[in-house]
N, C-alpha and C. Protein backbone atom coordinates (compact mmCIF):
# COMPACT_ATOMS: atom_id res chain seq x y z
N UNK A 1 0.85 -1.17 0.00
CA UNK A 1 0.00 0.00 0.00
C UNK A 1 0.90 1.24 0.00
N UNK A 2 0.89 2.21 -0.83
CA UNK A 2 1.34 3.40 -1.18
C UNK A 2 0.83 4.40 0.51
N UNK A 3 1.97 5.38 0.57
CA UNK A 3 2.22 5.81 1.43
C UNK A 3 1.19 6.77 2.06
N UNK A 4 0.70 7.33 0.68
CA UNK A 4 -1.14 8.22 0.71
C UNK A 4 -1.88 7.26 1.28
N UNK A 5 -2.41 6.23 0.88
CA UNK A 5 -3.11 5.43 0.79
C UNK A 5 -3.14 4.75 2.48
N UNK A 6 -2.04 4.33 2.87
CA UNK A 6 -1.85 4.25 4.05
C UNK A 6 -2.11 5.15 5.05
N UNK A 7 -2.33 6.48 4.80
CA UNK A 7 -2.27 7.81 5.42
C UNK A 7 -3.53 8.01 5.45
N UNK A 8 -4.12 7.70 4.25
CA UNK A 8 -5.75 7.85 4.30
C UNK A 8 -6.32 6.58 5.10
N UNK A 9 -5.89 5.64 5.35
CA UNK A 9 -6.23 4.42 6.02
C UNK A 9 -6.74 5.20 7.25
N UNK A 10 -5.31 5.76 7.96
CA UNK A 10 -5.09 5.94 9.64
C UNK A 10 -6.05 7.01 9.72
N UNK A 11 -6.20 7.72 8.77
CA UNK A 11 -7.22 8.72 9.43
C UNK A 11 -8.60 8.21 9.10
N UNK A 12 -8.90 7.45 8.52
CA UNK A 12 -10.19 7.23 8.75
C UNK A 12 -10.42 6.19 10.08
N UNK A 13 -9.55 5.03 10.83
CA UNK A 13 -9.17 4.66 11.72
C UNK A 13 -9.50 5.37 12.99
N UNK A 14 -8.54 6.64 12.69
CA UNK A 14 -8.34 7.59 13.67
C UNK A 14 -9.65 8.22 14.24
N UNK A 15 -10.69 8.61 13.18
CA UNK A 15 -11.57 8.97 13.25
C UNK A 15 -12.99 8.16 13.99
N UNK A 16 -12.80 6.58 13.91
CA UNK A 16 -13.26 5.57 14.29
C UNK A 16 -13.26 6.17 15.94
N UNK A 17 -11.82 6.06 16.07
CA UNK A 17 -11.42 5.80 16.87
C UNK A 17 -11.78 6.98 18.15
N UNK A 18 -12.10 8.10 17.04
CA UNK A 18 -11.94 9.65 18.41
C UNK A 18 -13.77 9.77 18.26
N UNK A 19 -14.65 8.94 17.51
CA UNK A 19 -16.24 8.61 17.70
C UNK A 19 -16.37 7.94 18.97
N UNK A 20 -15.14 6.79 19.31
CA UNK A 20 -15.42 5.90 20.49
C UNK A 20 -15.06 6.58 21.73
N UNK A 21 -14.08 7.23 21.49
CA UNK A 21 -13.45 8.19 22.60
C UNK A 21 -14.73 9.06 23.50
N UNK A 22 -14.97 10.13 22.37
CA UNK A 22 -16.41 10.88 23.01
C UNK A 22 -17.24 10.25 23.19
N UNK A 23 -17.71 9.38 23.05
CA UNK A 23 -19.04 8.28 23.33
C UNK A 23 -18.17 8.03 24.99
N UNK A 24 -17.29 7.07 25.10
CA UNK A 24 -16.84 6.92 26.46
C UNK A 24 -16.47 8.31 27.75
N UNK A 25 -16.48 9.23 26.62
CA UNK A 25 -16.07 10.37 27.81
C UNK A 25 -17.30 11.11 27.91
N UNK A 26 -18.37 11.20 27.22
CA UNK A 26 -19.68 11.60 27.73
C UNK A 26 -20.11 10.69 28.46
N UNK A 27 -20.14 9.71 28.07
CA UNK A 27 -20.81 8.11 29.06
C UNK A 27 -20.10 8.68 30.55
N UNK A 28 -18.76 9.01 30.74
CA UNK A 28 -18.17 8.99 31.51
C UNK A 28 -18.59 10.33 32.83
N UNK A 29 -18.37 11.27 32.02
CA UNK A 29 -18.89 12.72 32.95
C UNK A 29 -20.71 13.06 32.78
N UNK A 30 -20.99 12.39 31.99
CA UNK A 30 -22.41 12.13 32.52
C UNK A 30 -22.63 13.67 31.51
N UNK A 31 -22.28 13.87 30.34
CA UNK A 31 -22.33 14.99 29.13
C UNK A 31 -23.76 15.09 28.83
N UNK A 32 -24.34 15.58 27.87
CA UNK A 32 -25.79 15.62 27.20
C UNK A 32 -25.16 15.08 26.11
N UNK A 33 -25.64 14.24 25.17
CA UNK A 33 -25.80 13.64 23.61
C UNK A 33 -25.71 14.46 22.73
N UNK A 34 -26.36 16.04 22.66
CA UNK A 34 -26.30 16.80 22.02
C UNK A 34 -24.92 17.41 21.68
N UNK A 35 -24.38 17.36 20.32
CA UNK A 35 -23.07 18.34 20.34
C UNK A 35 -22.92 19.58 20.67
N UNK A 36 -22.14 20.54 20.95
CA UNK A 36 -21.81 21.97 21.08
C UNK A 36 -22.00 22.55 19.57
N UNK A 37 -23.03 23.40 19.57
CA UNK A 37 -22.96 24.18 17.79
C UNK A 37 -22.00 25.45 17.94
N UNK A 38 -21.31 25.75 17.11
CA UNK A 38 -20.58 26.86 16.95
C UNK A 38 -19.30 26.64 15.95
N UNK A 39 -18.58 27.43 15.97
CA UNK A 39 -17.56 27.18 15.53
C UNK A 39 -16.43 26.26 15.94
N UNK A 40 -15.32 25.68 15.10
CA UNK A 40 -14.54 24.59 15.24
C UNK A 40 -13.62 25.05 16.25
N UNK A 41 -13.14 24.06 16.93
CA UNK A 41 -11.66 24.30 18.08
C UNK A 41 -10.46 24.97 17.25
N UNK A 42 -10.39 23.98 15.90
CA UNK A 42 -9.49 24.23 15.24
C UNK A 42 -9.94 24.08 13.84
N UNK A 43 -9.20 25.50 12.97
CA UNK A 43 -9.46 25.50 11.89
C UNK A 43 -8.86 25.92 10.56
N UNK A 44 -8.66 25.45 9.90
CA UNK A 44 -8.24 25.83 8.71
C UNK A 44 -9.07 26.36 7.05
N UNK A 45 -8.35 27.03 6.02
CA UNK A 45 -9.59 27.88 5.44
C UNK A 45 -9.57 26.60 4.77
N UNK A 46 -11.04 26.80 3.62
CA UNK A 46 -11.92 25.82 2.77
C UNK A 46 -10.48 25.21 2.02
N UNK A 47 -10.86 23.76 1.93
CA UNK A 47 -9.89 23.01 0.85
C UNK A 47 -10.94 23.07 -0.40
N UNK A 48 -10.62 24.23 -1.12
CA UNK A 48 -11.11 24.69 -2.11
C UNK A 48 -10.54 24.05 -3.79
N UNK A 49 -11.42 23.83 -4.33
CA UNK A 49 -10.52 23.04 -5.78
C UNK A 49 -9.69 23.97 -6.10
N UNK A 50 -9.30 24.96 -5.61
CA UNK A 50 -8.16 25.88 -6.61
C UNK A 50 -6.91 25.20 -5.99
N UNK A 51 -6.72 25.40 -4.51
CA UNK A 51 -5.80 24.42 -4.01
C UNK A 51 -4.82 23.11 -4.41
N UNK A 52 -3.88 23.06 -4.37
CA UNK A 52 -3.21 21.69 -5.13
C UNK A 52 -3.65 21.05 -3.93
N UNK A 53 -2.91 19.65 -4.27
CA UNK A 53 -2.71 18.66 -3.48
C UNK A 53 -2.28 19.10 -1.95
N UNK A 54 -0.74 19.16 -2.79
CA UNK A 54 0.30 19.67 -1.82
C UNK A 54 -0.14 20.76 -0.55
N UNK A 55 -1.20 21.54 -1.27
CA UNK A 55 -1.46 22.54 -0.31
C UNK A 55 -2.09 21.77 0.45
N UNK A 56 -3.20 21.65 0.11
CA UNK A 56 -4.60 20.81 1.05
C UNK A 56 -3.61 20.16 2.29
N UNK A 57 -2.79 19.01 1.85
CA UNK A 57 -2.18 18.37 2.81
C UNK A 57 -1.54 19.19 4.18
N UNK A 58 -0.91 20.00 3.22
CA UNK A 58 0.24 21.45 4.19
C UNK A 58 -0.90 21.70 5.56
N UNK A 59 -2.31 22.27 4.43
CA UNK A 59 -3.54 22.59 5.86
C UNK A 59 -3.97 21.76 6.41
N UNK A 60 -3.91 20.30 6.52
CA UNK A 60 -4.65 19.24 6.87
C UNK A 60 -3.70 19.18 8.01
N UNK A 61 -2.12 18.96 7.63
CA UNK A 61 -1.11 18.67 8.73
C UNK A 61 -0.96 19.75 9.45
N UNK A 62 -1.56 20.67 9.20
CA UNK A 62 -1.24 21.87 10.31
C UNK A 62 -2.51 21.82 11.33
N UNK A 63 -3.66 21.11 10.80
CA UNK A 63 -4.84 21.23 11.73
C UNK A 63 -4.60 20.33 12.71
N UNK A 64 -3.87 18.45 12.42
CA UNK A 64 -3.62 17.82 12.86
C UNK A 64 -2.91 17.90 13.94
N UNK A 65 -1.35 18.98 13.49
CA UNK A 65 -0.32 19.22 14.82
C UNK A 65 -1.59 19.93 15.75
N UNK A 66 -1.93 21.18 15.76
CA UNK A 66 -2.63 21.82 16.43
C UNK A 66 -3.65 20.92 17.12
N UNK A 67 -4.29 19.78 17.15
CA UNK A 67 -5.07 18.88 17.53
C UNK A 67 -4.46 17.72 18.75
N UNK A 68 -3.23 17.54 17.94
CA UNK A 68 -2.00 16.73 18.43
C UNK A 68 -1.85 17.48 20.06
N UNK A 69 -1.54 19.19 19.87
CA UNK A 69 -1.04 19.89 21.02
C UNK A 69 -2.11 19.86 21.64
N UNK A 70 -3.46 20.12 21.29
CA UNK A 70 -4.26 20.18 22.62
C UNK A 70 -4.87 19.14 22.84
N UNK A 71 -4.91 18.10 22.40
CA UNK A 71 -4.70 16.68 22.99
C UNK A 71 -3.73 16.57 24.48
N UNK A 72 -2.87 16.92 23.68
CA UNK A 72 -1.67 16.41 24.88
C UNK A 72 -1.96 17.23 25.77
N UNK A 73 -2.32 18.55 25.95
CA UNK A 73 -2.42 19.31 26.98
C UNK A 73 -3.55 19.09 27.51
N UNK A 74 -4.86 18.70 26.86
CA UNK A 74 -6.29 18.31 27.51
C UNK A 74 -5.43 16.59 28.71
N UNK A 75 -4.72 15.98 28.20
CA UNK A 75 -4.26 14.98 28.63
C UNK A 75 -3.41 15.40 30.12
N UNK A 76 -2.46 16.14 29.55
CA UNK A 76 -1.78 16.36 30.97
C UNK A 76 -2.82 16.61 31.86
N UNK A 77 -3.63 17.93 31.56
CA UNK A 77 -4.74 18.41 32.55
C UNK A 77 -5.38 17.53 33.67
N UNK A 78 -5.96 16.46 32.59
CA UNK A 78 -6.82 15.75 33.09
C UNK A 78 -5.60 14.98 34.29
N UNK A 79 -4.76 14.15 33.95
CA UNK A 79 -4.07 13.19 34.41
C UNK A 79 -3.52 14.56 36.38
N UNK A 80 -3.52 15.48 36.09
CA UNK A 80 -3.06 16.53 36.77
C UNK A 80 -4.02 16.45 38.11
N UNK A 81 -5.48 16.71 37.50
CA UNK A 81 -6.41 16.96 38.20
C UNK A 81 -7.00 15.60 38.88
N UNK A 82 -6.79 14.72 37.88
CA UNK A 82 -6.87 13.13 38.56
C UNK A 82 -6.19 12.36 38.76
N UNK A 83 -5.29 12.46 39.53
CA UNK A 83 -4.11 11.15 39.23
C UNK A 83 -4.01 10.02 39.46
N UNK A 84 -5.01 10.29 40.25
CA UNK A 84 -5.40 8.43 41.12
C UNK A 84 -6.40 7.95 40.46
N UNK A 85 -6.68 8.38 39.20
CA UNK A 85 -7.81 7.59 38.50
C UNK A 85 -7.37 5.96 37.40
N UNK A 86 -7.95 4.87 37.86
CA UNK A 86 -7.26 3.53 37.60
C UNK A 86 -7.43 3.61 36.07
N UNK A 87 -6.56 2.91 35.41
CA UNK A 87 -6.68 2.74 33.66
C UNK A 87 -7.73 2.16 33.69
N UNK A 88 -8.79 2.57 32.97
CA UNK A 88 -9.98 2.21 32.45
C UNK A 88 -10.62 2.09 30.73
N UNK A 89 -11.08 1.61 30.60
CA UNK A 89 -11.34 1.88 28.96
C UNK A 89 -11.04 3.25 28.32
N UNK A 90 -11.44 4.44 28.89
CA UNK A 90 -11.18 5.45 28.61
C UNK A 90 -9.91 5.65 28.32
N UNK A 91 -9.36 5.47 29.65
CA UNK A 91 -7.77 5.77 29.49
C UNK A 91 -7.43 5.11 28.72
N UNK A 92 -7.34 3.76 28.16
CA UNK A 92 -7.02 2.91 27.10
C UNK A 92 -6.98 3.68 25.82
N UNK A 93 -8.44 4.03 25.42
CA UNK A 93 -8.98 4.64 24.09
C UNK A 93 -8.10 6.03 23.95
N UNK A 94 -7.91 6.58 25.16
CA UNK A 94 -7.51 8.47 24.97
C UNK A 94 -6.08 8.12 24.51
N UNK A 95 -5.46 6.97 25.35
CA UNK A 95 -3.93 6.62 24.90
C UNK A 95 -3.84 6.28 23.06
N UNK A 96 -4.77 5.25 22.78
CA UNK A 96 -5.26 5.06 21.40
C UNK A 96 -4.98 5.88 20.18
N UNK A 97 -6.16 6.72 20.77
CA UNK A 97 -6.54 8.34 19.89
C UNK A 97 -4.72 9.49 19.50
N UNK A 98 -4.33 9.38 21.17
CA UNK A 98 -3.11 9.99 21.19
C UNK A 98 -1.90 9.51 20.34
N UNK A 99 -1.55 8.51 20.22
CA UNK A 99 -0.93 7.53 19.68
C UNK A 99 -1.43 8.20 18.14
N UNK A 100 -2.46 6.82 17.90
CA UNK A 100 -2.34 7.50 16.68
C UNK A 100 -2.78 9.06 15.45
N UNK A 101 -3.28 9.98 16.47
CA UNK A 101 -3.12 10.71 15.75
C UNK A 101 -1.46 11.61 15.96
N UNK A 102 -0.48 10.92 16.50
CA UNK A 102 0.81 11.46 16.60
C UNK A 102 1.39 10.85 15.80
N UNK A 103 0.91 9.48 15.01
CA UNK A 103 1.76 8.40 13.93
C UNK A 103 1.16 9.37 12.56
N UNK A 104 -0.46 9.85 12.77
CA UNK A 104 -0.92 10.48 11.58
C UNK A 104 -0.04 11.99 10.90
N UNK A 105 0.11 12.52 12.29
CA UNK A 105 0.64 14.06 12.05
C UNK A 105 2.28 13.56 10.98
N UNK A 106 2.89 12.15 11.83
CA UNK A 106 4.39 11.98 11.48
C UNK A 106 3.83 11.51 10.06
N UNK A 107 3.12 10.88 9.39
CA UNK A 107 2.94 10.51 8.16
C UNK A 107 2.12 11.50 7.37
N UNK A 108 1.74 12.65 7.80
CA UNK A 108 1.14 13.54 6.76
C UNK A 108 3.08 14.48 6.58
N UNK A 109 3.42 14.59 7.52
CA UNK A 109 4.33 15.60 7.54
C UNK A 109 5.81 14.42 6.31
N UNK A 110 5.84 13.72 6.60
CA UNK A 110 6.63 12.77 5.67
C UNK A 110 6.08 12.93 4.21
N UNK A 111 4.53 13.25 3.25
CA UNK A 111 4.24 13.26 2.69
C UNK A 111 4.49 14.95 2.11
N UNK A 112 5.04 15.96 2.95
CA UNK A 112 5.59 17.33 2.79
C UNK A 112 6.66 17.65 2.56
N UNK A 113 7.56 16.21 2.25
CA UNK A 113 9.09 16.70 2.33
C UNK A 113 9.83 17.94 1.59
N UNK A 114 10.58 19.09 2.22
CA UNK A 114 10.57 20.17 1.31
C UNK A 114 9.07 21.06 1.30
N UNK A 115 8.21 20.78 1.60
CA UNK A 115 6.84 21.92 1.29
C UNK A 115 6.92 22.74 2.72
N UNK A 116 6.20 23.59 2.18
CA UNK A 116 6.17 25.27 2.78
C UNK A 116 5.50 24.54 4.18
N UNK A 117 5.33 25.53 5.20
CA UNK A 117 4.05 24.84 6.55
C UNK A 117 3.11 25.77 6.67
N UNK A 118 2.15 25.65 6.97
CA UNK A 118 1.41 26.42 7.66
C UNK A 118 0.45 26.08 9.09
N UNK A 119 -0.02 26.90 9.48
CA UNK A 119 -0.71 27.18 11.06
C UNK A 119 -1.63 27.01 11.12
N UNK A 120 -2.71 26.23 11.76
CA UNK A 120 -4.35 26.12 11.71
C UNK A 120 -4.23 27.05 12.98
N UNK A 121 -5.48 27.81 12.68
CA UNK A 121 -6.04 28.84 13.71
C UNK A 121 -6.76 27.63 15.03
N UNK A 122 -6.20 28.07 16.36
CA UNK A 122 -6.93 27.26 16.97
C UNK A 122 -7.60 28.58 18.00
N UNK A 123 -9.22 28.26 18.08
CA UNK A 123 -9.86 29.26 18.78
C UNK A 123 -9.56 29.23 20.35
N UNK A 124 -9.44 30.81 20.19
CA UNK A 124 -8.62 31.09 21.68
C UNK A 124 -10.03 30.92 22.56
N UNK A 125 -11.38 31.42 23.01
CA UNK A 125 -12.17 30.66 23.32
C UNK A 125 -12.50 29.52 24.31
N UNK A 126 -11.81 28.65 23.44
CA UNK A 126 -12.32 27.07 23.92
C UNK A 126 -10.63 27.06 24.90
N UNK A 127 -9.74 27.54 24.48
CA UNK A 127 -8.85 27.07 25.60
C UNK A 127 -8.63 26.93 26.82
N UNK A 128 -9.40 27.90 27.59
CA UNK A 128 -9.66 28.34 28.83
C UNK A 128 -10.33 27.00 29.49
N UNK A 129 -10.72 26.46 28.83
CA UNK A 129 -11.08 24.91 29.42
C UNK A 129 -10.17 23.52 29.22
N UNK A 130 -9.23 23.79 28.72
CA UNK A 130 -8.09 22.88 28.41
C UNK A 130 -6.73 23.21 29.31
């Protein structure tokens, strides 16, 4: 399997994978079912057909790192505020999610070798809770 192809694998995987996550962490804090409407945590502009390839990817891997970081920092938080909490499915799945969307970021960014980078806007907003 070609290296795209593989890349497109993990993120649809990945995606599996961060559906099971929120299902266990609403199950968990006892959330409402309903999503939050508004705008995204993190965002990047329209992958518009004028866009190459190359670009799209550049913004895809920049939304990813930015996702990557407040992962890890929603992670420390939590582990901070709870430390005595036993590995549980959750913790299993969040390790999961973490994992591989840190194998995804390293295989979109391998697919940039030489290309320009850019920054996904992450809304200042929502941080105050992370």
């Amino acid at each position: 399997m070609a290296s795209k192809e593989k890349t497109v694998a993990l993120a649809r995987l990945l995606h599996e994978d961060c559906t099971q996550l929120l299902e266990l962490y609403t199950t968990r804090e006892t959330l409402p079912s309903n999503s939050v409407s508004g705008s995204q945590l993190v965002s990047i502009p329209p992958l518009t057909p004028q866009l190459s390839s190359t670009e799209k990817i550049c913004f895809l891997h920049a939304a990813l790192r930015a996702c990557l970081h407040l992962m890890d920092k929603a992670i420390t938080r939590e582990d901070t505020m709870f430390p005595d909490i036993p590995e549980d499915e959750y913790i299993k799945q969040r390790k999961t999610v973490r994992d591989r969307l840190s194998h995804l970021v390293f295989s979109t960014e391998r697919l940039l070798v030489g290309q320009k980078r850019f920054d996904a806007e992450v809304q200042q907003k929502y941080l105050d809770y992370i």
